[in-house]
Protein backbone atom coordinates (compact mmCIF):
# COMPACT_ATOMS: atom_id res chain seq x y z
CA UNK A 1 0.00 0.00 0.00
CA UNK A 2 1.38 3.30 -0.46
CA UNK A 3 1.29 5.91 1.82
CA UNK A 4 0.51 9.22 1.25
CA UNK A 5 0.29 12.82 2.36
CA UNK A 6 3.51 11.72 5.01
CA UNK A 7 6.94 13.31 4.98
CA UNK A 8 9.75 11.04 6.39
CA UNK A 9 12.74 12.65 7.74
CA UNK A 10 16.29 11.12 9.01
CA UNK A 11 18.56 12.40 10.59
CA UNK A 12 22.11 11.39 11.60
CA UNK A 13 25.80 11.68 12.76
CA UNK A 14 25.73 14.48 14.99
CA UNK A 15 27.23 13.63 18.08
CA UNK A 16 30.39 15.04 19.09
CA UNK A 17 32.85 14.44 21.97
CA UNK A 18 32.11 17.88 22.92
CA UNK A 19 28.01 17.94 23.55
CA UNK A 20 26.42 17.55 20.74
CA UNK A 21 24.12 14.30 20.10
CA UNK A 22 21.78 13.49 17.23
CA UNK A 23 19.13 13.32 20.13
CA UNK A 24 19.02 16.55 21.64
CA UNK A 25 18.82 18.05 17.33
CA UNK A 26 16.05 16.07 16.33
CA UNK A 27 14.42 17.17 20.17
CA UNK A 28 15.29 20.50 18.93
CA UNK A 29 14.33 20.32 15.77
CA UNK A 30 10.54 18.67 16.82
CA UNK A 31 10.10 21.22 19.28
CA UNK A 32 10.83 24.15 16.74
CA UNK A 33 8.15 22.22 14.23
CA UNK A 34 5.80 22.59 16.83
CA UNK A 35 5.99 26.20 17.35
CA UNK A 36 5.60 26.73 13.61
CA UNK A 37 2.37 24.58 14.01
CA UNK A 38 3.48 21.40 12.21
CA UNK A 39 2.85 18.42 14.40
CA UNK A 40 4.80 14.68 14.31
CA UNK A 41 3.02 11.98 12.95
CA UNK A 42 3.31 9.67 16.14
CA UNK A 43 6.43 9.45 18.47
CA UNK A 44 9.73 9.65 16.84
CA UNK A 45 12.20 6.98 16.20
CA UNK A 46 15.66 6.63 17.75
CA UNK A 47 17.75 3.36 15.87
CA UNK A 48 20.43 2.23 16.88
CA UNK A 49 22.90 0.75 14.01
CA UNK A 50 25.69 -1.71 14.12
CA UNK A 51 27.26 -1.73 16.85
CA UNK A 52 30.74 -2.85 15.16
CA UNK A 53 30.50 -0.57 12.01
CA UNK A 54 33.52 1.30 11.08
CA UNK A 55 33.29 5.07 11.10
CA UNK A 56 30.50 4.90 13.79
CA UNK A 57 29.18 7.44 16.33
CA UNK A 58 29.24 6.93 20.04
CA UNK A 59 25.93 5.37 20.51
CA UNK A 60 25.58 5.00 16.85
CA UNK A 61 22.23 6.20 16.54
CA UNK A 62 19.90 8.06 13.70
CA UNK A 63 16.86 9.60 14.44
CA UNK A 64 13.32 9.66 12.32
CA UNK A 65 9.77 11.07 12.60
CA UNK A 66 6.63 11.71 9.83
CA UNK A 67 5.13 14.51 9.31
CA UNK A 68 2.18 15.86 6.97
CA UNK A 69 2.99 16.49 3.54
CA UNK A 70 1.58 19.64 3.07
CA UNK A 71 1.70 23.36 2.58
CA UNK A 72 4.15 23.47 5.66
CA UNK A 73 6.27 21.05 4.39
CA UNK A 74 8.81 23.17 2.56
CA UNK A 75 8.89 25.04 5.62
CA UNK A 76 9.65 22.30 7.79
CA UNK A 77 12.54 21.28 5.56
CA UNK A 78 14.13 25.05 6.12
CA UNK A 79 13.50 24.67 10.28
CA UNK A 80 15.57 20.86 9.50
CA UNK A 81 18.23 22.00 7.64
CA UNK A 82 18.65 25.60 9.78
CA UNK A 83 18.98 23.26 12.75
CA UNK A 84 21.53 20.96 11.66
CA UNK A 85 23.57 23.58 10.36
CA UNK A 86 23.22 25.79 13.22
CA UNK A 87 23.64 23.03 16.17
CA UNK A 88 26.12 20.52 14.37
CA UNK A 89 29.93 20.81 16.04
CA UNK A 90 31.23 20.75 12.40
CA UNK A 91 34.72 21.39 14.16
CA UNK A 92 34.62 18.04 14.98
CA UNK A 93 36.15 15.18 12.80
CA UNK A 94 33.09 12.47 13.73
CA UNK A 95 30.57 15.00 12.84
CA UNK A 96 29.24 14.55 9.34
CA UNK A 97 25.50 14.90 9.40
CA UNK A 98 22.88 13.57 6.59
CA UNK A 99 19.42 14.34 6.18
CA UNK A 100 17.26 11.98 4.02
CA UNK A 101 13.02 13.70 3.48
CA UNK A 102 11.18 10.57 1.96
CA UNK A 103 7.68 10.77 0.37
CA UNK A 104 7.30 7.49 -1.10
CA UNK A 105 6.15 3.92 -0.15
CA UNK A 106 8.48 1.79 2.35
CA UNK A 107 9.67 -0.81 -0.24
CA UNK A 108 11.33 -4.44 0.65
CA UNK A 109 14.29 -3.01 -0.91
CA UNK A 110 14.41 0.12 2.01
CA UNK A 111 13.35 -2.54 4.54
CA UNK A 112 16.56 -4.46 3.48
CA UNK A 113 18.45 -1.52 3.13
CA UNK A 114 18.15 -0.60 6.77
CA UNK A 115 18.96 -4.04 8.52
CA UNK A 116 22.01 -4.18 6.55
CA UNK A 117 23.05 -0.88 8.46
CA UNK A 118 22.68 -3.13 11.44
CA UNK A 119 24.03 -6.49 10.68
CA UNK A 120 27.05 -5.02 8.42
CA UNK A 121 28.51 -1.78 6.35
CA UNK A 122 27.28 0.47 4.15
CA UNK A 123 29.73 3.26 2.28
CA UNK A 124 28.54 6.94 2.09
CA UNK A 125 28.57 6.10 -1.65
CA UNK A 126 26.47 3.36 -1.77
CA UNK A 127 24.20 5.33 0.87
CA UNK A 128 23.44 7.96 -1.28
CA UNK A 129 23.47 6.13 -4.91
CA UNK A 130 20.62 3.85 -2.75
CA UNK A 131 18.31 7.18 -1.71
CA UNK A 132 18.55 8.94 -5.04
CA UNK A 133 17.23 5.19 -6.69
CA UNK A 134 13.92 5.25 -4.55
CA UNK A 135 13.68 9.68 -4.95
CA UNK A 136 14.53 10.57 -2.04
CA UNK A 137 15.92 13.67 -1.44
CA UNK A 138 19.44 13.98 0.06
CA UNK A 139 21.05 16.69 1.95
CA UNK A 140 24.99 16.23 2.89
CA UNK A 141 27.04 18.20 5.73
CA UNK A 142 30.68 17.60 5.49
CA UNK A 143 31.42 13.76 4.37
CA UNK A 144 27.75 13.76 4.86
CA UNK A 145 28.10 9.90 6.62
CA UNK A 146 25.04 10.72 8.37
CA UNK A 147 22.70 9.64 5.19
CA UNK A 148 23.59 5.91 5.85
CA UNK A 149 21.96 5.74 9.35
CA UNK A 150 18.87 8.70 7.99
CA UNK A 151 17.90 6.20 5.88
CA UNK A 152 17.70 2.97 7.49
CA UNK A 153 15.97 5.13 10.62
CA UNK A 154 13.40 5.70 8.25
CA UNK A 155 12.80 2.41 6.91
CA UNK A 156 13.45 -0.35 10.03
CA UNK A 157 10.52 -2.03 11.02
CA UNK A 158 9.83 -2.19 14.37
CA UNK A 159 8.21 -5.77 15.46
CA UNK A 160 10.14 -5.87 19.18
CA UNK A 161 11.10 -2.07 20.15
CA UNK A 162 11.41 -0.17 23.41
CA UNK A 163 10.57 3.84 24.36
CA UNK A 164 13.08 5.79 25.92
CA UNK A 165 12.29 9.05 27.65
CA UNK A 166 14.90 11.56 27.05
CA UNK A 167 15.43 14.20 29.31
CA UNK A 168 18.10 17.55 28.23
CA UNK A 169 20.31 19.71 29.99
CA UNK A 170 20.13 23.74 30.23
CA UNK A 171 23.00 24.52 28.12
CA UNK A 172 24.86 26.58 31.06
CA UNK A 173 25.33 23.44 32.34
CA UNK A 174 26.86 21.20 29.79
CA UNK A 175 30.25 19.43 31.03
CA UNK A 176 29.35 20.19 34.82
CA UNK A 177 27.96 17.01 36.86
CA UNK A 178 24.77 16.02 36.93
CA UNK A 179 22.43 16.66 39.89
CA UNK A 180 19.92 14.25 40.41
CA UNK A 181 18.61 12.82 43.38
CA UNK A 182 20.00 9.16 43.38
CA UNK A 183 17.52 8.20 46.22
CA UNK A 184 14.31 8.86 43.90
CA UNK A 185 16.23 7.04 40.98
CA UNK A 186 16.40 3.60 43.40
CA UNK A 187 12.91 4.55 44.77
CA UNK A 188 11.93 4.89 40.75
CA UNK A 189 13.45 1.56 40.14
CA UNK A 190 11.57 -0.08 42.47
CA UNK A 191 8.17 0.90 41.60
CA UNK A 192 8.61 0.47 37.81
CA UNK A 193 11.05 -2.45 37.03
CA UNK A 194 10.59 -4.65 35.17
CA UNK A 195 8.54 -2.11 32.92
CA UNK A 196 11.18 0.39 33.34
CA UNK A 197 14.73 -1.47 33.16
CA UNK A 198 18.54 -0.65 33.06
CA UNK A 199 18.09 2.26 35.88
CA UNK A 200 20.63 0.90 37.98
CA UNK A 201 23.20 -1.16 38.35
CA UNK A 202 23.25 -2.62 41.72
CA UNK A 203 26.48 -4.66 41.92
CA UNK A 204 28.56 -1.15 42.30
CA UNK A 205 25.76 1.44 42.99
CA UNK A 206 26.18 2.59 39.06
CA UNK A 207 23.59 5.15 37.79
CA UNK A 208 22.76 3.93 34.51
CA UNK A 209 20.11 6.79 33.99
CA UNK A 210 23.11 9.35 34.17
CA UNK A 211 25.43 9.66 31.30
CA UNK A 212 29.25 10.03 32.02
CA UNK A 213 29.94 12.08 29.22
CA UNK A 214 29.40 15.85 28.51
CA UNK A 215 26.47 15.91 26.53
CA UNK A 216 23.06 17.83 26.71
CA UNK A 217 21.35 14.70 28.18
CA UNK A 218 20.43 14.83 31.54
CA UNK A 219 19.11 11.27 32.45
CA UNK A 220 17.45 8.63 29.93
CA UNK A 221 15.01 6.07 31.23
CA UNK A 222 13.81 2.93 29.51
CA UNK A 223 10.50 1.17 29.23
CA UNK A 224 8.48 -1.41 27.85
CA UNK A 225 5.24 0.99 28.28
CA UNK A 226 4.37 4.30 27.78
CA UNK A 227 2.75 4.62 30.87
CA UNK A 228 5.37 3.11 33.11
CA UNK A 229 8.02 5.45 31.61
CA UNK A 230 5.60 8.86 32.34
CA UNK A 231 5.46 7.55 35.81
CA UNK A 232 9.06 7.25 36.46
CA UNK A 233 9.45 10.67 34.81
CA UNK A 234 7.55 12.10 37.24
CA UNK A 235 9.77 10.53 40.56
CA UNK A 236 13.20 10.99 39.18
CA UNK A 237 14.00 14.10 41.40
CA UNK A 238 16.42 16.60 39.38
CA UNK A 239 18.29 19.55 41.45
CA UNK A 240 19.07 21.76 38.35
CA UNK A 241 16.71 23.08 35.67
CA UNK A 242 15.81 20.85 33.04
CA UNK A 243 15.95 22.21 29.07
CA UNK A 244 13.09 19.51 27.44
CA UNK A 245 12.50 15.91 27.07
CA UNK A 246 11.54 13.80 24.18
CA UNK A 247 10.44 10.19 24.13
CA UNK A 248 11.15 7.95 21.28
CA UNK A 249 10.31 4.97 20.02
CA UNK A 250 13.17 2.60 19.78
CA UNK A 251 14.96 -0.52 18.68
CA UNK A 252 17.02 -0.33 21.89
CA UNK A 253 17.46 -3.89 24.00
CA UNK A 254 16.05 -5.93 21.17
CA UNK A 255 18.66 -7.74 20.05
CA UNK A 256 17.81 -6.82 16.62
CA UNK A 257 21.45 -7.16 15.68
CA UNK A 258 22.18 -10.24 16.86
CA UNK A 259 22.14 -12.52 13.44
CA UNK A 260 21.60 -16.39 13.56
CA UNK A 261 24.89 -18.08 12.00
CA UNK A 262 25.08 -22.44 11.23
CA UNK A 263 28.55 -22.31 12.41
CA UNK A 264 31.69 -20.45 13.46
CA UNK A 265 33.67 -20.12 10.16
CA UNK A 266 30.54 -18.72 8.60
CA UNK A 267 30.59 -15.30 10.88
CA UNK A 268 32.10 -12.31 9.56
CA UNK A 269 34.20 -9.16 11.00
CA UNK A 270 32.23 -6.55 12.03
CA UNK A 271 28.91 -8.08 12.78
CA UNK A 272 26.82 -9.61 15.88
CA UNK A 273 25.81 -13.09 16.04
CA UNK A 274 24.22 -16.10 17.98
CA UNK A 275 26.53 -18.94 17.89
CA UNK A 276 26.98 -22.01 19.61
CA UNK A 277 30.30 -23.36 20.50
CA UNK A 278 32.47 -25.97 22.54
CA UNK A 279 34.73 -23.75 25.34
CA UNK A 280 38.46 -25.46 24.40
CA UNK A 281 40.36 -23.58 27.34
CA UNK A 282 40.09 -22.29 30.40
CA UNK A 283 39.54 -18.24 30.51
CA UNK A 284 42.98 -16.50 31.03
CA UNK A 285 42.99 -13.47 32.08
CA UNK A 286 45.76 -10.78 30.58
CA UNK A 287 47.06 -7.04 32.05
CA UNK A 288 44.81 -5.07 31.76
CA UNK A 289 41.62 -7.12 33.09
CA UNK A 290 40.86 -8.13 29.84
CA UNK A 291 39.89 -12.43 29.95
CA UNK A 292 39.91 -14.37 26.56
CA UNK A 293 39.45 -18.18 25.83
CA UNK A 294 38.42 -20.05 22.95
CA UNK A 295 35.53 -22.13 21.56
CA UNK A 296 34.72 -24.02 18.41
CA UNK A 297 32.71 -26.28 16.12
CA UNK A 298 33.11 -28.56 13.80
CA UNK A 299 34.18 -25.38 11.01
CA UNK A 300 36.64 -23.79 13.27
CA UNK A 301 37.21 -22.00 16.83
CA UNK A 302 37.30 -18.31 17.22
CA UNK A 303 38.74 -16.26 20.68
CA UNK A 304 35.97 -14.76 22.64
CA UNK A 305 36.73 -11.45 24.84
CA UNK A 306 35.02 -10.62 28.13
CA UNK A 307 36.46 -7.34 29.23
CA UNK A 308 37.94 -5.14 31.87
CA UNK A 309 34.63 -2.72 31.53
CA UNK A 310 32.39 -5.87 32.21
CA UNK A 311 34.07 -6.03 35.86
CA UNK A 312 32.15 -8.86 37.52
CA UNK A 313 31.00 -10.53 34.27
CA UNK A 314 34.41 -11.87 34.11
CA UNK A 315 34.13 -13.75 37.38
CA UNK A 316 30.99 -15.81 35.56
CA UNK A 317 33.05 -16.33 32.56
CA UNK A 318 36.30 -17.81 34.65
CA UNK A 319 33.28 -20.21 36.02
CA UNK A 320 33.55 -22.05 32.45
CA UNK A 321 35.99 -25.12 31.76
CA UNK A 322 36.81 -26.79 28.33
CA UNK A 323 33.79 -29.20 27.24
CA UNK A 324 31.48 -26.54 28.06
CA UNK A 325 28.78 -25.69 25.63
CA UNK A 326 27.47 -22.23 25.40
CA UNK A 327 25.01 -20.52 23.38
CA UNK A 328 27.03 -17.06 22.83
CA UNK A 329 25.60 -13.53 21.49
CA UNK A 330 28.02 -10.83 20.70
CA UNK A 331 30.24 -9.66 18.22
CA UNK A 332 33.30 -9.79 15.99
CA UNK A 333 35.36 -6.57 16.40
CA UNK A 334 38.50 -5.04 15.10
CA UNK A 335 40.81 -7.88 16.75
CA UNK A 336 38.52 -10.73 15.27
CA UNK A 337 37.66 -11.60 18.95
CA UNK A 338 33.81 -12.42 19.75
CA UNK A 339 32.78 -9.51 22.08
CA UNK A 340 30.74 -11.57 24.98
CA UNK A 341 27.30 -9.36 25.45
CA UNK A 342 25.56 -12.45 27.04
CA UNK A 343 25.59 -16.31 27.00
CA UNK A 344 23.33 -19.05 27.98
CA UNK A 345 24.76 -22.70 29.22
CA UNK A 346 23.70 -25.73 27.29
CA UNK A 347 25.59 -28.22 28.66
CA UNK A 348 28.72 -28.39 31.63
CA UNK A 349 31.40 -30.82 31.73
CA UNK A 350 30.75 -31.07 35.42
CA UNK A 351 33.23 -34.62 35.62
CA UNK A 352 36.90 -34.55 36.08
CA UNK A 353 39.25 -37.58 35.92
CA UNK A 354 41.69 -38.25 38.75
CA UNK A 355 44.18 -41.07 39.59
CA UNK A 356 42.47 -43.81 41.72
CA UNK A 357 43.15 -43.96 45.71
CA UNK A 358 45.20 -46.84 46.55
CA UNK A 359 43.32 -48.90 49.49
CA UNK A 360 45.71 -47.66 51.92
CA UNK A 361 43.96 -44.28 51.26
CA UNK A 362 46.46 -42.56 49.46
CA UNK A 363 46.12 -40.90 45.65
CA UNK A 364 47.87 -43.47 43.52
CA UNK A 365 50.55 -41.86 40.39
CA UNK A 366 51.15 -43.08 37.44
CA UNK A 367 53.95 -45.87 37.25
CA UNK A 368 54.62 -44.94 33.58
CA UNK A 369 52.45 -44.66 29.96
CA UNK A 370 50.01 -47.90 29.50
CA UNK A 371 51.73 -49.44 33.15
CA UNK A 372 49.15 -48.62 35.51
CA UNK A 373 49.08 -46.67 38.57
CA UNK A 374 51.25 -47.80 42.13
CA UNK A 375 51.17 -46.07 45.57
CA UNK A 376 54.31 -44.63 46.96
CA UNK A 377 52.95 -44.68 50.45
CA UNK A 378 52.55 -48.41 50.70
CA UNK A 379 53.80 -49.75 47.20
CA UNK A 380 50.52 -51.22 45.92
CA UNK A 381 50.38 -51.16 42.15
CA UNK A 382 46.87 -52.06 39.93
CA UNK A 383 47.52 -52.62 36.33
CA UNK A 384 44.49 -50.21 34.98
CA UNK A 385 45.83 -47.31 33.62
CA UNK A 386 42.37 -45.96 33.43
CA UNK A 387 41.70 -43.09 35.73
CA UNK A 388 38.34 -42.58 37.84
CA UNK A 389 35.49 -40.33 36.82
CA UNK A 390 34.41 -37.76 39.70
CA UNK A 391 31.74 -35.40 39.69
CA UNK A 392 32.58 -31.53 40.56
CA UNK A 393 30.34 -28.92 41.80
CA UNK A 394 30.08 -26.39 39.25
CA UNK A 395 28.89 -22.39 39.99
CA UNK A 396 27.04 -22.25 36.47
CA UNK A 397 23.40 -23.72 35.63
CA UNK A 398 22.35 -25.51 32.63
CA UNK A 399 20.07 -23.44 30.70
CA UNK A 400 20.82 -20.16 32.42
CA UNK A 401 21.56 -16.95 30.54
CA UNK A 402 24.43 -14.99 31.74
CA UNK A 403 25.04 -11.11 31.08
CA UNK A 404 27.47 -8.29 30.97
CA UNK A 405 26.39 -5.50 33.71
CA UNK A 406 24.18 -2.92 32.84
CA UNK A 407 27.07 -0.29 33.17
CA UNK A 408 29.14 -2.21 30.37
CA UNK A 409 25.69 -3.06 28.13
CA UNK A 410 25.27 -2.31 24.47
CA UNK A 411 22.26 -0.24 23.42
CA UNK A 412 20.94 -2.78 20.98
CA UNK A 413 21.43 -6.26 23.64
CA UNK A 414 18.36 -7.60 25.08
CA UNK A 415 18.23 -7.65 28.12
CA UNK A 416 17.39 -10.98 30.46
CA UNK A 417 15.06 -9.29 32.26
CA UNK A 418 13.47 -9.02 28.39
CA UNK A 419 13.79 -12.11 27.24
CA UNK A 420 10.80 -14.32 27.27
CA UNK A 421 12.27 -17.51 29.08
């Protein structure tokens, strides 16, 4: 069916180490639109792309809304493009905003287009060659990268999504710390969660509401509901003025980027996967905090990564021992090494093989290859050179999942407080 009388917009790759984030624009932007009397066509849409992609933004995110196609619409195009240009840190390298306006039907091809932008890469050139093919119309700031992530923003479906309530800084304020009240944040978490999740991580007392970087965002919260996200709006306590806040609708903790794979060898650089694998050694840890081991399949074995940033996560992964199977979801980053988000246990190799005890109670050694064992307490020898079975407690279930903490989490991993186990 085409759809008609709608203007899609994208926006993306403003964020800068210095403030600025595609958010707080498009906030900007929508709340400018509004004064001019030109309304959004339900909530806009924050997407998060691929996590691993080359070239990407902090959070990696693009922003898009719908609004009416008509008499205002050339004038909402001017407020768009006056924003960008006049909020954009074009001082900074990363910052190469796009803007994509659409007016056309969603086509399988723009549908495929934008989950591509999530499971792999997609050149500025290919970007743009891609919007001009289906008319849309194409704005470039700079390298103009931003067009990659307007366009898929516009086009994702949204079958699993999230909201998350945005709430912006007075500009004054920008690079000083935040003042929120952390009792009302724990007080928020425990009225809302599970409808509200990721508030807090309580294994070190993290904020996860309160970014630790100096942008205009003041706190996000996350929700499965509307309503549930309005009421913990309402107890977060703030101490300093707040500028606006915008909800969006939001691919966020869906694990939409998380691709199903047959087999190891069949995974590529640069993209997230669920893969199942055989652990082959036990998890060393290196300087730096960083822990690495290995599993495989019968097409190959790759080196999975659990790092420093995941602090305790790495005591659950020095839990495993080779013979372990895990189902794994993560992904492949610059090094090659599978980037642990979570894992789930399908089977432990909870038996170890020891030398048997000799009668007189002592542990038995070997008396040489294929010779059997003997006892250097008493001298009793057995001709068996097979060793005895023994069961060992292990500190991982069968069939549990297993996460990084909230404080180390990706935008786009589900969450097991999500998942419907």
């Amino acid at each position: 069916m085409i759809i008609i009388n709608i203007l899609y917009v994208g926006i993306d790759d403003t964020d800068s180490p210095d403030g600025m984030c595609t958010t707080f624009l498009a906030s900007e932007i929508i709340s400018k639109l509004k004064d001019n009397g030109i309304e959004l066509i339900a909530l806009p849409r924050l997407i998060r792309l691929n996590p691993f992609a080359r070239h990407k933004t902090r959070g990696n995110g693009a922003v898009s809304f719908k609004i009416p196609l008509d008499e205002k619409a050339d004038l909402a195009k001017k407020i768009i493009l006056d924003e960008v240009e006049r909020l954009s840190m074009f001082d900074c390298d990363n910052t190469n905003p796009g803007v994509i306006f659409y007016d056309g039907e969603i086509t399988h091809e723009m549908v495929d287009y934008s989950f591509r932008a999530i499971y792999s890469f997609i050149t500025i050139d290919e970007a743009e060659s891609f919007a001009r093919s289906i008319g849309a119309e194409v704005h470039k700031f700079k390298k103009g990268r931003g067009i990659i992530g307007s366009l898929a923003a516009i086009a994702l479906p949204l079958e699993d999504f999230t909201y998350e309530l945005l709430a912006y800084r007075m500009a004054e304020n920008y690079g000083t710390p935040r003042n929120i009240d952390y009792d009302s944040v724990y007080e928020m978490d425990k009225e809302t969660f599970p409808d509200t999740f990721e508030n807090i991580d309580y294994n070190d007392g993290y904020i996860a509401i309160e970014p630790k970087t100096p942008c205009p965002v003041l706190y996000g919260i996350r929700s499965n509901s509307l309503d549930s996200l309005k009421k913990a709006k309402e107890m977060v306590k703030v101490l300093e003025p707040m500028h606006s806040y915008c909800i969006y609708k939001t691919n966020q903790h869906t694990d939409m980027h998380i691709q199903k794979t047959e087999n190891i060898a069949s995974m590529k650089q640069y993209s997230c996967y669920e893969v199942v694998g055989t652990v082959k050694n036990t998890p060393k840890i290196i300087d730096g905090g960083h822990m690495f081991f290995y599993v495989y399949d019968e097409s190959g074995e790759i080196e999975c990564g659990a790092y420093e940033p995941t602090k305790n996560f790495r005591k659950t992964v020095s839990n495993l021992r080779p013979g372990d199977v895990l189902k794994l979801y993560g992904g492949i980053g610059e090094q090659n090494t599978f980037n642990i988000e979570k894992f789930q246990v399908l089977d432990l190799n909870n038996i170890k093989y020891e030398n048997p005890i000799c009668e007189c109670g002592k542990r038995m050694t070997s008396a040489g290859k294929n010779k059997g064992f003997k006892c250097k307490k008493c001298g009793h020898k057995i001709k068996s050179s097979e060793k005895i079975p023994v069961e060992i407690p292990r500190a991982l279930e069968v069939n549990k999942f297993y996460e990084t903490p909230v404080s180390a989490r990706r935008h786009l991993a589900k969450p097991i407080c999500r998942m419907d186990l």
